[in-house]
Structures are given as structure tokens and as C-alpha cells.
C-alpha atoms as a PDB file:
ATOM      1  CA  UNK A   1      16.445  78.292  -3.512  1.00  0.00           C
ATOM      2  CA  UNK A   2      13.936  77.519  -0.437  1.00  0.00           C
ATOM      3  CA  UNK A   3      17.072  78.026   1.961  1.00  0.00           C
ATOM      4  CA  UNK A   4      17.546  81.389   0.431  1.00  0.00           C
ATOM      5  CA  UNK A   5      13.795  82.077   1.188  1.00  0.00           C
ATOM      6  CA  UNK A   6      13.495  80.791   5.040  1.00  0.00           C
ATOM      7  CA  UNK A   7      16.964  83.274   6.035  1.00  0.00           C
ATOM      8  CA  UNK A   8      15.114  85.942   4.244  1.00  0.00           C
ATOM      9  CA  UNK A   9      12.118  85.175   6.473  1.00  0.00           C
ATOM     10  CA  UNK A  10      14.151  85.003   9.794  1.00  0.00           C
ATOM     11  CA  UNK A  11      16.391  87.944   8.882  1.00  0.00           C
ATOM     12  CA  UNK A  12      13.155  90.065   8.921  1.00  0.00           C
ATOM     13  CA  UNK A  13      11.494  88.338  12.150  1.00  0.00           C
ATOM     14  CA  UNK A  14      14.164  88.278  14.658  1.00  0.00           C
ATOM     15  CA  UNK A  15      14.654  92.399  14.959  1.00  0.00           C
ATOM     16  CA  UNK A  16      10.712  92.702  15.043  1.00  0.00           C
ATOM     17  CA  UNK A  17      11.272  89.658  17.827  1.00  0.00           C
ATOM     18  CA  UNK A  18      14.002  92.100  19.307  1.00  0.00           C
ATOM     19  CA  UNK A  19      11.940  95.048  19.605  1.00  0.00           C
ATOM     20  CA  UNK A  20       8.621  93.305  20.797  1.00  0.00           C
ATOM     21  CA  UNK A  21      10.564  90.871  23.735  1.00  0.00           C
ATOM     22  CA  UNK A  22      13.890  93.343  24.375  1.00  0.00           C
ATOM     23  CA  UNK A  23      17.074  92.274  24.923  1.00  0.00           C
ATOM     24  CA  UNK A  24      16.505  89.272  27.581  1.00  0.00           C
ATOM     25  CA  UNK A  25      13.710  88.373  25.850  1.00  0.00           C
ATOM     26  CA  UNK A  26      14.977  87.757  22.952  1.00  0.00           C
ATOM     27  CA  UNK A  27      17.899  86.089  24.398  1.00  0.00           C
ATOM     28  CA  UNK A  28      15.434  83.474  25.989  1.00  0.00           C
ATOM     29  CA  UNK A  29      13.801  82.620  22.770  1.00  0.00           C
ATOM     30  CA  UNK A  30      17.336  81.942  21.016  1.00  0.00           C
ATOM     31  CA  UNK A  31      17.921  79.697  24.221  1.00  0.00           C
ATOM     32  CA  UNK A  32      14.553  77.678  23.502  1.00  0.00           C
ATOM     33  CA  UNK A  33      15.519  77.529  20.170  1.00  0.00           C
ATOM     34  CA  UNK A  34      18.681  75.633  20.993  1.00  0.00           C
ATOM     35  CA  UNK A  35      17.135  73.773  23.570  1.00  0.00           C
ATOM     36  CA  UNK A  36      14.418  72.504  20.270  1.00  0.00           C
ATOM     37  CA  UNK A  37      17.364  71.665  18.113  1.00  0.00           C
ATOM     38  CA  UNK A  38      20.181  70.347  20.189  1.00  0.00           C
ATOM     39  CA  UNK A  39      20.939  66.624  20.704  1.00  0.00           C
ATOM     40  CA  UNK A  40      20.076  65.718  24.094  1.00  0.00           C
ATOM     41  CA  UNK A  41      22.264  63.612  25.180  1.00  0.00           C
ATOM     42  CA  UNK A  42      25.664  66.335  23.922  1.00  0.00           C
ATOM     43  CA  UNK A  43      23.769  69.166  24.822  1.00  0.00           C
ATOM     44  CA  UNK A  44      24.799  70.465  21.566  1.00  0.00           C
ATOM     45  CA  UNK A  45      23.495  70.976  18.098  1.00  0.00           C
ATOM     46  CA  UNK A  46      24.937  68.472  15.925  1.00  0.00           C
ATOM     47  CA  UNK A  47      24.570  67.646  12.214  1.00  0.00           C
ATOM     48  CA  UNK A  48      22.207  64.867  12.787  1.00  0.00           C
ATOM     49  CA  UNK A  49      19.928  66.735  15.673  1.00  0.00           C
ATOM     50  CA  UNK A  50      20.198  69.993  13.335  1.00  0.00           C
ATOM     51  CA  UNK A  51      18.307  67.839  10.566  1.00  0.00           C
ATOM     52  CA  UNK A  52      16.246  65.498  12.836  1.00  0.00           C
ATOM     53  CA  UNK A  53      14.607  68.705  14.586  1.00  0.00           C
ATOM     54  CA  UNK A  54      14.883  71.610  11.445  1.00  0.00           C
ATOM     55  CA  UNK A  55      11.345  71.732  11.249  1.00  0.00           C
ATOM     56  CA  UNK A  56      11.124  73.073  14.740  1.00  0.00           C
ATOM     57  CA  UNK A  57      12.250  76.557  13.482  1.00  0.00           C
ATOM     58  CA  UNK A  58      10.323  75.590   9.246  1.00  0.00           C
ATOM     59  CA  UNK A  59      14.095  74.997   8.097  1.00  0.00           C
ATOM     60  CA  UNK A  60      12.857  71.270   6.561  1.00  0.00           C
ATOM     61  CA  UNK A  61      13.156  72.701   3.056  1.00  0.00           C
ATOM     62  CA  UNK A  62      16.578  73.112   3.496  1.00  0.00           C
ATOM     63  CA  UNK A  63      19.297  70.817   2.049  1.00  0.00           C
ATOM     64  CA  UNK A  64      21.802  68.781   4.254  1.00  0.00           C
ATOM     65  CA  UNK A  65      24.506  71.163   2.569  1.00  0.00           C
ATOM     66  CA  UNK A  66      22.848  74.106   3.864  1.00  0.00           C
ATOM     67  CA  UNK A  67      22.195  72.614   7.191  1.00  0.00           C
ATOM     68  CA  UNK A  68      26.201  71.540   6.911  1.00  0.00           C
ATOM     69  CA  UNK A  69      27.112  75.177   6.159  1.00  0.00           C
ATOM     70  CA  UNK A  70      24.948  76.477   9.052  1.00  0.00           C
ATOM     71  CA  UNK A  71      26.974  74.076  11.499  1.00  0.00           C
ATOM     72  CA  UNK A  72      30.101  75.641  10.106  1.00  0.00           C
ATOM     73  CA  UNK A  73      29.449  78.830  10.208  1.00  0.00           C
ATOM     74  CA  UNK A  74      28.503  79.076  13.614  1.00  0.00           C
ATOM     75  CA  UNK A  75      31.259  76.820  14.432  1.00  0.00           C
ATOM     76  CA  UNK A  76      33.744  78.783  16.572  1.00  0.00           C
ATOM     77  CA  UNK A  77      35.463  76.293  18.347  1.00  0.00           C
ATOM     78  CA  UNK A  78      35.879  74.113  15.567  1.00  0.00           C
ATOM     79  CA  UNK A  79      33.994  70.856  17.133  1.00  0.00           C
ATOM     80  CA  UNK A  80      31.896  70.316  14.617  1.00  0.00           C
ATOM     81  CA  UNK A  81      28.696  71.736  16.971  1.00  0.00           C
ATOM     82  CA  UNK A  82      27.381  74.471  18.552  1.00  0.00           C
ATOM     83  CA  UNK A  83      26.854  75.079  21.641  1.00  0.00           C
ATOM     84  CA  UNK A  84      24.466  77.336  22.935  1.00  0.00           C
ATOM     85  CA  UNK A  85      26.509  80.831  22.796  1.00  0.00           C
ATOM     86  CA  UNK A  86      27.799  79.463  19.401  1.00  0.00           C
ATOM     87  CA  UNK A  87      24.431  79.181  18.239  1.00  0.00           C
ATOM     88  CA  UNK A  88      23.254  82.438  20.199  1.00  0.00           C
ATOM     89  CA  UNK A  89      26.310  84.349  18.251  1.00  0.00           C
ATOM     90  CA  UNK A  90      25.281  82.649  14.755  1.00  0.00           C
ATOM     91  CA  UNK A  91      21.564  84.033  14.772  1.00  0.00           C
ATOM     92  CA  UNK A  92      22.611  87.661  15.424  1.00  0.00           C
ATOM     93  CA  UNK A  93      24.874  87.205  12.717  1.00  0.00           C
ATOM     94  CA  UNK A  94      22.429  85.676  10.478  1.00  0.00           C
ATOM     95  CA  UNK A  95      20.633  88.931  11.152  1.00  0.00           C
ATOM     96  CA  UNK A  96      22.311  92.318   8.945  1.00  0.00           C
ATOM     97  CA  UNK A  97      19.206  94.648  10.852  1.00  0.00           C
ATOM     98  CA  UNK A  98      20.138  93.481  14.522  1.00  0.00           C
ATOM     99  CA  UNK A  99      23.660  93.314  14.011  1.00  0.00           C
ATOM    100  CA  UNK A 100      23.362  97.320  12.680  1.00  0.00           C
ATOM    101  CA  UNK A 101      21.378  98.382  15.138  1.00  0.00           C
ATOM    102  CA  UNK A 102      23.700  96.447  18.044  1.00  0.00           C
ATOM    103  CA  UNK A 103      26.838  98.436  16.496  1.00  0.00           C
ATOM    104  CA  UNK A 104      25.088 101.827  16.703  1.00  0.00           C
ATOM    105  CA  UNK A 105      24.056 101.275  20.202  1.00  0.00           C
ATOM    106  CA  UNK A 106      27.585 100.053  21.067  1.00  0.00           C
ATOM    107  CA  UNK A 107      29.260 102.985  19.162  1.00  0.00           C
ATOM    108  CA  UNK A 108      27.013 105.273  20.973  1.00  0.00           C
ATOM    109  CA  UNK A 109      28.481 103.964  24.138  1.00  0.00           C
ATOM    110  CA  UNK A 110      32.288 104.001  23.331  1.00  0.00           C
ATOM    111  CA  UNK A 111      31.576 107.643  22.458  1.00  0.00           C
ATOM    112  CA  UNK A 112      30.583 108.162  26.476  1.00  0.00           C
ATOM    113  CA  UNK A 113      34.314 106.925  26.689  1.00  0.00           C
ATOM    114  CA  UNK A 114      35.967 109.292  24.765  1.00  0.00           C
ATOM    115  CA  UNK A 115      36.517 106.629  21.845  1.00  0.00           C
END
């Protein structure tokens, strides 16, 4: 269960990331994360460039199923990659704290609305 493990481990890092950087900021390190992972010449994150460049972000303990299911999860568009919103969207997700925090703020903002 090493998989299990490392998402524990980046579930609790990326809303400390969050706070420390702020909102752009941490949108710039997602986009140099994709930029470490993604094959080069699709300019997307494959299967094969997922597992070539895992250890990039200490995901080598992970199986190829698990790096299968990541692809697939994030997979919105059903191309069997991600691009680099795609991946963007799947590390929020990946995330319960952030993705709380995100709907409070936005809630908080739809009240100003009247909703």
C-alpha cells in the first residue's frame, strides 16, 4: 500500500503549498509539475511519460495500475492523457483540504449574490 502512503503525503502538502505560495503560486508549481511529467513531444502526460518521469514528484513506488488509474481519473476528455488543466483539475481533487476550503470561499461569494 505505498500508493496509499505517497496521496496521503501530497494530500497534506499541497494546502500547506497553498497557503505558503497563494493562489498563483500554487498554480505555477502544478504547471512545473506537468511540465516534469508530460511527454514532450504531445505536450501531454501520457501513460508511458507518467511512469518514465513518476519519480519527479516520489510516485516510483507506485504500481502501473495506480499510475493507470491516475490517468483515468483525471481524464476528462477521454484521450487517454492529460493535459495541463486536466492535470491542474486532478491535483485539487486529489486534495479533500483544498477542495473544502475552495467551496467555502466560493460559497462565501455566491452569498454576496443573493444565492
Amino acid at each position: 500500500m505505498a500508493g496509499v502512503d505517497k496521496r496521503a503525503d501530497f494530500e497534506d502538502l499541497l494546502p500547506v503549498m497553498a497557503i505558503k505560495l497563494g493562489g498563483e503560486g500554487i498554480i505555477n508549481e502544478l504547471c512545473n509539475g506537468f511540465q516534469l511529467l508530460m511527454d514532450k513531444d504531445r505536450r501531454v502526460i501520457t501513460m508511458e511519460s507518467l511512469k518514465r518521469n513518476a519519480a519527479f514528484l516520489g510516485l516510483q513506488d507506485l504500481s502501473e495500475d495506480e499510475l493507470a488509474g491516475m490517468v483515468k481519473e483525471g481524464d476528462l476528455d477521454g484521450d487517454g492523457a492529460l493535459n495541463q488543466m486536466e492535470f491542474c483539475v486532478l491535483m485539487f481533487r486529489l486534495s479533500p483540504e483544498l477542495m473544502q476550503e475552495s467551496r467555502f470561499w466560493l460559497e462565501e461569494e455566491l452569498k454576496g449574490y443573493g444565492f
